[in-house]
Protein backbone atom coordinates (compact mmCIF):
# COMPACT_ATOMS: atom_id res chain seq x y z
CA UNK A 1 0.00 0.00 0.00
CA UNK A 2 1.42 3.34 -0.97
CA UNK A 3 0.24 6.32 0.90
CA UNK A 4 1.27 9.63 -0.36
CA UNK A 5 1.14 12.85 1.44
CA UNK A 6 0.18 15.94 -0.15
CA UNK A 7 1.21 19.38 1.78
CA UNK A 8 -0.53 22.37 1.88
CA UNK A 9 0.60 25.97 0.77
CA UNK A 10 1.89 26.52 4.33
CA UNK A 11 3.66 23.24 4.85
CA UNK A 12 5.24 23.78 1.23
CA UNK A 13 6.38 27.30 2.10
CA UNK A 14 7.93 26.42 5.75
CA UNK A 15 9.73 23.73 3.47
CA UNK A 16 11.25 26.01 0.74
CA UNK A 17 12.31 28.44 3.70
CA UNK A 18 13.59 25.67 5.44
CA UNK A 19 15.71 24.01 2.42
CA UNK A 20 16.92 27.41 1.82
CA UNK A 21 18.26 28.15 5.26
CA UNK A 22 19.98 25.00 5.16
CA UNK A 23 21.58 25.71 2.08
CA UNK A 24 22.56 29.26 3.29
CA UNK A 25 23.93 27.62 6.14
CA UNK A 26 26.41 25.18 4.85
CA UNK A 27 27.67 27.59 2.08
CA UNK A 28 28.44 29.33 4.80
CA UNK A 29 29.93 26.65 6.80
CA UNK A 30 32.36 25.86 4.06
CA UNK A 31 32.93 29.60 3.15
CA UNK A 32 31.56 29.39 -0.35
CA UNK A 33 30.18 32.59 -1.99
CA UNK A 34 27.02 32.75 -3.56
CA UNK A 35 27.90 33.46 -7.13
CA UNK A 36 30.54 30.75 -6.97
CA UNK A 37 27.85 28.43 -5.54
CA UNK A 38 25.42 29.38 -8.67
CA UNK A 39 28.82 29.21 -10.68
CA UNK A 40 29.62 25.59 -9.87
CA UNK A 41 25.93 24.32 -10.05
CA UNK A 42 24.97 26.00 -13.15
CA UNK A 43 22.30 28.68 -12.31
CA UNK A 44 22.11 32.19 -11.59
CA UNK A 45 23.10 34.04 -8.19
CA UNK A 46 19.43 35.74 -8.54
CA UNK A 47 17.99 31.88 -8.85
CA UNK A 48 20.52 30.99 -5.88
CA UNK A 49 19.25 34.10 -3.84
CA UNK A 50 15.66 33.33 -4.73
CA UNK A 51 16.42 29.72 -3.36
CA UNK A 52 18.03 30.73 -0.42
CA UNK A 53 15.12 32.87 0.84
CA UNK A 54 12.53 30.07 0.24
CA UNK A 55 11.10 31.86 -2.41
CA UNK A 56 9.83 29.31 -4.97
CA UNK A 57 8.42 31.24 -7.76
CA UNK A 58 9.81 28.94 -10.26
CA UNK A 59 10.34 25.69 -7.48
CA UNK A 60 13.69 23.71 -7.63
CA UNK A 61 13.69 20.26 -9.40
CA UNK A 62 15.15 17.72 -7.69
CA UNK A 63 18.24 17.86 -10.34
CA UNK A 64 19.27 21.66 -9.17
CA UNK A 65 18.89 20.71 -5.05
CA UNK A 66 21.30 17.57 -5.78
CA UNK A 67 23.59 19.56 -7.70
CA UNK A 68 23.63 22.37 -5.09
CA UNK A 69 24.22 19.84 -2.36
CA UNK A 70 26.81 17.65 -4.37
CA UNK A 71 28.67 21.04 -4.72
CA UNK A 72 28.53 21.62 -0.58
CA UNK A 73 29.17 17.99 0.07
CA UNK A 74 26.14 16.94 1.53
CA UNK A 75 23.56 14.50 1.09
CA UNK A 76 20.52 16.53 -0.71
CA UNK A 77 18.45 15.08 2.58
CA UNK A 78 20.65 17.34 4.62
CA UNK A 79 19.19 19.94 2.56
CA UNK A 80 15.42 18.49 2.49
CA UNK A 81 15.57 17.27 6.04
C-alpha cells in the first residue's frame, strides 16, 4: 500500500524556507560565496538568492537541489531534512 502525502501551501512554504536556510547555512559553513555556488551548479546568483530565501516562484527540481548539495558535500536530505 502506498500512501502519499500531499502538503498544503503553508507546509510547502515552511519547506522552501527551510531548504533554503539550510543551504545558506552550509555555504556558509564551508565559506563558499554565492555566485561561486550558482557558478559551480549552473544557475544564476538571482535563482541561488531566490532559493536561499525560500522563495519558490519557479520551485527547484530535484536535479538543481542535488547539484547544489553535491557542490557543498552533503547529502541533498541534509538539505530536504
Amino acid at each position: 500500500m502506498v500512501i502519499i502525502t500531499v502538503l498544503n501551501k503553508t507546509e510547502t512554504d515552511a519547506l522552501f524556507k527551510q531548504m533554503g536556510a539550510r543551504i545558506t547555512y552550509y555555504r556558509r559553513l564551508k565559506g563558499i560565496r554565492q555566485i561561486d555556488l550558482a557558478m559551480e551548479t549552473g544557475i544564476s546568483e538571482q535563482y541561488l538568492s531566490r532559493i536561499e530565501h525560500g522563495e519558490k516562484s519557479k520551485g527547484m527540481s530535484v536535479f538543481v537541489l542535488a547539484n547544489i548539495a553535491k557542490a557543498l558535500g552533503v547529502k541533498p536530505g541534509d538539505i530536504v531534512g
